[in-house]
C-alpha atoms as a PDB file:
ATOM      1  CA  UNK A   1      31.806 -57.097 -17.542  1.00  0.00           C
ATOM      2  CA  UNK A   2      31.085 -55.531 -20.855  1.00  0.00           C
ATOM      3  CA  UNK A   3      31.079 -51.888 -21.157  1.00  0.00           C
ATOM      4  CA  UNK A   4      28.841 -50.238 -23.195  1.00  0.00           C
ATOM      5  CA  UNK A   5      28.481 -46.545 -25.054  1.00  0.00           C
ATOM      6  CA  UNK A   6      25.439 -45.712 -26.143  1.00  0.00           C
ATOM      7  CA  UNK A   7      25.689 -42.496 -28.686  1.00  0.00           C
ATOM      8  CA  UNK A   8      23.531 -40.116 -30.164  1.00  0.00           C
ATOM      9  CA  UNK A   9      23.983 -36.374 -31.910  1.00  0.00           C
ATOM     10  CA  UNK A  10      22.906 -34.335 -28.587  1.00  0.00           C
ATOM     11  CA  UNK A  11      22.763 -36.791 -26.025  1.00  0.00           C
ATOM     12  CA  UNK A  12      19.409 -35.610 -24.850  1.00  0.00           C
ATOM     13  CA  UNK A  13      17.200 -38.211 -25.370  1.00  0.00           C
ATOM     14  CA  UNK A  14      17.218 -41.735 -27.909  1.00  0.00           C
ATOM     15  CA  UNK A  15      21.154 -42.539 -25.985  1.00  0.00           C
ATOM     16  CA  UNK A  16      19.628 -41.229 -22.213  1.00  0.00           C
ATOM     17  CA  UNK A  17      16.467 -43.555 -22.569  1.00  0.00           C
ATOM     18  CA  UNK A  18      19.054 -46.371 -23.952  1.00  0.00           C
ATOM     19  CA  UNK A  19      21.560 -45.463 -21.040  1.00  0.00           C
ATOM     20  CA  UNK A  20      18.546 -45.464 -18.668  1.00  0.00           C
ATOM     21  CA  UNK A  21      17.234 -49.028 -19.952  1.00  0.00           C
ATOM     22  CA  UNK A  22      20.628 -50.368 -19.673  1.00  0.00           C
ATOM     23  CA  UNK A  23      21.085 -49.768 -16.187  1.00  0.00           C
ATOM     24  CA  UNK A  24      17.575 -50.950 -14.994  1.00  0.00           C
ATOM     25  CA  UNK A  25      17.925 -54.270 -17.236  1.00  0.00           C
ATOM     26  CA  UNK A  26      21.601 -54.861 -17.129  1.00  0.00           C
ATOM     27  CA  UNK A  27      22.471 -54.052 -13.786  1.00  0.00           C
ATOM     28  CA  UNK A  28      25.363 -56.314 -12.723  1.00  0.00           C
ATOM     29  CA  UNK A  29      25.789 -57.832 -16.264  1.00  0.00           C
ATOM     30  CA  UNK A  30      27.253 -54.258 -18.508  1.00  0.00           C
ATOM     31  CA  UNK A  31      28.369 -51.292 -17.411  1.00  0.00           C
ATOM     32  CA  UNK A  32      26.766 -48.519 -19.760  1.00  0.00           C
ATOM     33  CA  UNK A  33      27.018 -44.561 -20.222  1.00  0.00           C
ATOM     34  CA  UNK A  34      25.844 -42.479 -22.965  1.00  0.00           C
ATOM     35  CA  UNK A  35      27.270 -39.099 -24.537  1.00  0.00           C
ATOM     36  CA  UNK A  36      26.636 -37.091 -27.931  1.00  0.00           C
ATOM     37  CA  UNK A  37      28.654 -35.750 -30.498  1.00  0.00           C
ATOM     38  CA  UNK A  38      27.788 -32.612 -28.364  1.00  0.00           C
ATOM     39  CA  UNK A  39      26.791 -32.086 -25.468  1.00  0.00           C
ATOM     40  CA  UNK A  40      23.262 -30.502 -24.608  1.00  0.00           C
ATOM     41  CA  UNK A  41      20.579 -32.021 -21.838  1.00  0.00           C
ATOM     42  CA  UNK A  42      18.678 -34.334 -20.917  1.00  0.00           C
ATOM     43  CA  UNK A  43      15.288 -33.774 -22.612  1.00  0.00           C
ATOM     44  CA  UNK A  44      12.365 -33.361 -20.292  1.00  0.00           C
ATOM     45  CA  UNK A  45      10.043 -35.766 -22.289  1.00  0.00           C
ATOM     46  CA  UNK A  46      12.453 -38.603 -22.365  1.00  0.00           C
ATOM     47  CA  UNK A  47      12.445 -38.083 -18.384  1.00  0.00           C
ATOM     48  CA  UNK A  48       8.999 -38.116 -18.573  1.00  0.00           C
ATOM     49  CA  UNK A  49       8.278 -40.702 -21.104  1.00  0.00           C
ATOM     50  CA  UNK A  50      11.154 -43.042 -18.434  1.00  0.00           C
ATOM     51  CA  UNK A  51       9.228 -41.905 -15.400  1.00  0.00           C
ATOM     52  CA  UNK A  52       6.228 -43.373 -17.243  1.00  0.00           C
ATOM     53  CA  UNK A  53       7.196 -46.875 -17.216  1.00  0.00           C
ATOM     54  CA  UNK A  54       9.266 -46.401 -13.807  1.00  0.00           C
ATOM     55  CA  UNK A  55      12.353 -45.845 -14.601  1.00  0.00           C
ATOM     56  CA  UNK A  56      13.968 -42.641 -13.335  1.00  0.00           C
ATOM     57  CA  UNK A  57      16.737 -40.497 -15.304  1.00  0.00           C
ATOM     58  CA  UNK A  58      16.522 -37.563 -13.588  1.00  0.00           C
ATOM     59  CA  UNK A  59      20.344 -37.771 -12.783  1.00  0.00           C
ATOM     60  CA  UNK A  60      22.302 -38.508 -15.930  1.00  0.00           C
ATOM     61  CA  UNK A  61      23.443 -35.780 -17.653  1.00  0.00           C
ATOM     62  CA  UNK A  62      24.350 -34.729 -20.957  1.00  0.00           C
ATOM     63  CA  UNK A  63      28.133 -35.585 -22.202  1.00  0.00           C
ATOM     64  CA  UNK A  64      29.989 -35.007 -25.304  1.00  0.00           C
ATOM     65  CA  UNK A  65      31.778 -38.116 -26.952  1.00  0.00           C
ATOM     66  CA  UNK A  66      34.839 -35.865 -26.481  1.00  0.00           C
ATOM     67  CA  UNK A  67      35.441 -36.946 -22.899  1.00  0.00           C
ATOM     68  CA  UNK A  68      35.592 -40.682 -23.258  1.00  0.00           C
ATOM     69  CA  UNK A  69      38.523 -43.064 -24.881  1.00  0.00           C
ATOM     70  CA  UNK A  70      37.269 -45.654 -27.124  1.00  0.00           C
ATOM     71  CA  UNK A  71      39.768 -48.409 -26.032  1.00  0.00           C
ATOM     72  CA  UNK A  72      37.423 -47.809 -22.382  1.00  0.00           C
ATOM     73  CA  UNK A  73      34.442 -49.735 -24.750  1.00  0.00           C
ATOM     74  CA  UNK A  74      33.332 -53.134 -25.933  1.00  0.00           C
ATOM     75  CA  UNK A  75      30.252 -52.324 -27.110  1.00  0.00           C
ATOM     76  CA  UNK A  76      29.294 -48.678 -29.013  1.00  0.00           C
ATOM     77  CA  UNK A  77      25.686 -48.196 -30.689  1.00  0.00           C
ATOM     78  CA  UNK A  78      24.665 -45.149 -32.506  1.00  0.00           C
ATOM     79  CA  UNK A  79      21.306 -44.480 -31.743  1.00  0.00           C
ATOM     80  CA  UNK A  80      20.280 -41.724 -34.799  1.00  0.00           C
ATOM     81  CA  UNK A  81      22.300 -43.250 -37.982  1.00  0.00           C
ATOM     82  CA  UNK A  82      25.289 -40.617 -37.012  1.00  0.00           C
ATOM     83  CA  UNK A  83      27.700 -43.346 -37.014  1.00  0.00           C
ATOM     84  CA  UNK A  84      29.135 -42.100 -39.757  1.00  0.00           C
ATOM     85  CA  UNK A  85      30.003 -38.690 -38.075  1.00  0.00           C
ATOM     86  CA  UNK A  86      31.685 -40.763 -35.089  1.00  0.00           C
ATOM     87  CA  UNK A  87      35.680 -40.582 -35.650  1.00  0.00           C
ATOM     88  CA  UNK A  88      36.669 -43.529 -36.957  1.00  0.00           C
ATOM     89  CA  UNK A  89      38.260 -45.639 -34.166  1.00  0.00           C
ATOM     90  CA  UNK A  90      34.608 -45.439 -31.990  1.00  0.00           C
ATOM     91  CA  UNK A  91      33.280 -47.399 -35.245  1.00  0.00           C
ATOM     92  CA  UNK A  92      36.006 -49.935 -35.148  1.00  0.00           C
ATOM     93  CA  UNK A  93      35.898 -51.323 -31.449  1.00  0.00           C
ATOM     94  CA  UNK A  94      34.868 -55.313 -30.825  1.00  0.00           C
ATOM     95  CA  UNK A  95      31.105 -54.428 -31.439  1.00  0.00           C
ATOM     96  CA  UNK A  96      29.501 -51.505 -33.374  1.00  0.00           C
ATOM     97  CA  UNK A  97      25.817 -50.944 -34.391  1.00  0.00           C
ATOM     98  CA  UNK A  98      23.764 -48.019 -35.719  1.00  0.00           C
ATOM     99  CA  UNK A  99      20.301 -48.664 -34.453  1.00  0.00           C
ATOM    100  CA  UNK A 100      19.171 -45.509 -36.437  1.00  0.00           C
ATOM    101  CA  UNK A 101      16.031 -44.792 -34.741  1.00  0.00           C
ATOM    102  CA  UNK A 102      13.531 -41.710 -35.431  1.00  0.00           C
ATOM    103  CA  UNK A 103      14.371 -38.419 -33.254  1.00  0.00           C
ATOM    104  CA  UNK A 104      11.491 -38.025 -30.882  1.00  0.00           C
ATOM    105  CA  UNK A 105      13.014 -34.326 -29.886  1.00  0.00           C
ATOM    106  CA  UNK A 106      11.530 -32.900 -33.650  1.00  0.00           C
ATOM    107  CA  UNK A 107       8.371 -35.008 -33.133  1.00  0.00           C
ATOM    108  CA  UNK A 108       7.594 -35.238 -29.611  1.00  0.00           C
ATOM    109  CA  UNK A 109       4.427 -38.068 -29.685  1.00  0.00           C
ATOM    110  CA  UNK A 110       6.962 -40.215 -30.523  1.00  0.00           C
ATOM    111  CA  UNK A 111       8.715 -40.543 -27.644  1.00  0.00           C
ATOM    112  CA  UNK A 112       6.818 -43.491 -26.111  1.00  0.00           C
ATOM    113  CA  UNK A 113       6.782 -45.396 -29.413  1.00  0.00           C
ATOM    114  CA  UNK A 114      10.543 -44.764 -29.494  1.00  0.00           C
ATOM    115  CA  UNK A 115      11.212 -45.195 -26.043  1.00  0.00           C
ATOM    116  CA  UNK A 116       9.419 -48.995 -26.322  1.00  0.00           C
ATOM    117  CA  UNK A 117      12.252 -49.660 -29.352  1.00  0.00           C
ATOM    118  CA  UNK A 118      14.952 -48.814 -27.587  1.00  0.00           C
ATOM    119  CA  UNK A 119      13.788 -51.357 -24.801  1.00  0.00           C
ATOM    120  CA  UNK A 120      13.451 -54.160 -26.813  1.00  0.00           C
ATOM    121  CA  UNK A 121      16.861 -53.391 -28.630  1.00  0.00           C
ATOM    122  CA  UNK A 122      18.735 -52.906 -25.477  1.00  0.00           C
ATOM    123  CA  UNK A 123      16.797 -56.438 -24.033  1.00  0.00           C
ATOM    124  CA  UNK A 124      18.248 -58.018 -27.073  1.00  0.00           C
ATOM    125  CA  UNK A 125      21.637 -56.439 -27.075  1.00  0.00           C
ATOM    126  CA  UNK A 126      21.547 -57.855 -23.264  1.00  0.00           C
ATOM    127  CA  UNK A 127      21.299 -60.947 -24.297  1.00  0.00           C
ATOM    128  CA  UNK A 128      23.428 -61.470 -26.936  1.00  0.00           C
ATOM    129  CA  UNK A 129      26.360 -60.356 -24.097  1.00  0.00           C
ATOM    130  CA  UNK A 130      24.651 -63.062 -22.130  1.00  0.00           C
ATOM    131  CA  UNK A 131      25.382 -65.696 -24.729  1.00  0.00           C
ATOM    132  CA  UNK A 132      28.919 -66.957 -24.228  1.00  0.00           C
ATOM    133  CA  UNK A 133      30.545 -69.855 -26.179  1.00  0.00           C
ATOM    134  CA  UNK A 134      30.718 -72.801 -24.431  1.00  0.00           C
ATOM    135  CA  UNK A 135      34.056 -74.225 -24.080  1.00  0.00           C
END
């Protein structure tokens, strides 16, 4: 099973809605966490804007980058272009991608237009683990 990272600046919202979709639509296929180059919380709109569409983060938290190894990932994606703030060797596992996507915490009516791009990326990033080589 692939492991996943999903990162953002404050892990408070773009990587908890990404962490959040992961687990609904992955669920046996990745294992998946999220964390920020700091730590902060978990934004009450992107609980809301989950809640919204049923899905229910209420219990993840808030973790800095800090606290995880990269050699514990197969899969990292930036969420907010600050891939090139990550240190160097989180940018140089077996799959890395900056999804760059707007920050709904400085523009808050953004969150569900934000919230349905991250779905669709994390869908597709699904199923592109899905697709193995045939033998």
């Amino acid at each position: 099973m692939k492991k996943v990272m999903f990162v953002c600046k404050k892990n408070s919202a773009r990587s908890q809605m990404a962490e959040g979709f992961a687990k609904a639509l992955g669920s046996g296929k990745i294992e998946v966490t999220s964390s920020g180059l700091e730590a902060s919380q978990v934004r009450l709109e992107a609980i809301a804007t989950m809640k919204e569409i049923g899905i229910d983060i209420t219990n993840q938290t808030s973790k800095p980058l800090s606290d995880f190894s990269p050699e514990d990932f197969d899969i990292v994606i930036s969420l907010c272009g600050c891939g090139v703030n990550l240190p160097p060797e989180w940018v140089t596992c077996e799959v890395f991608a900056d999804w760059q996507l707007d920050d709904p915490a400085e523009q808050p009516e953004i969150f569900p237009r934000v919230r349905d791009e991250i779905k669709q990326r994390v869908i597709q990033l699904i199923a592109s683990i899905e697709i193995t080589p045939v033998s």
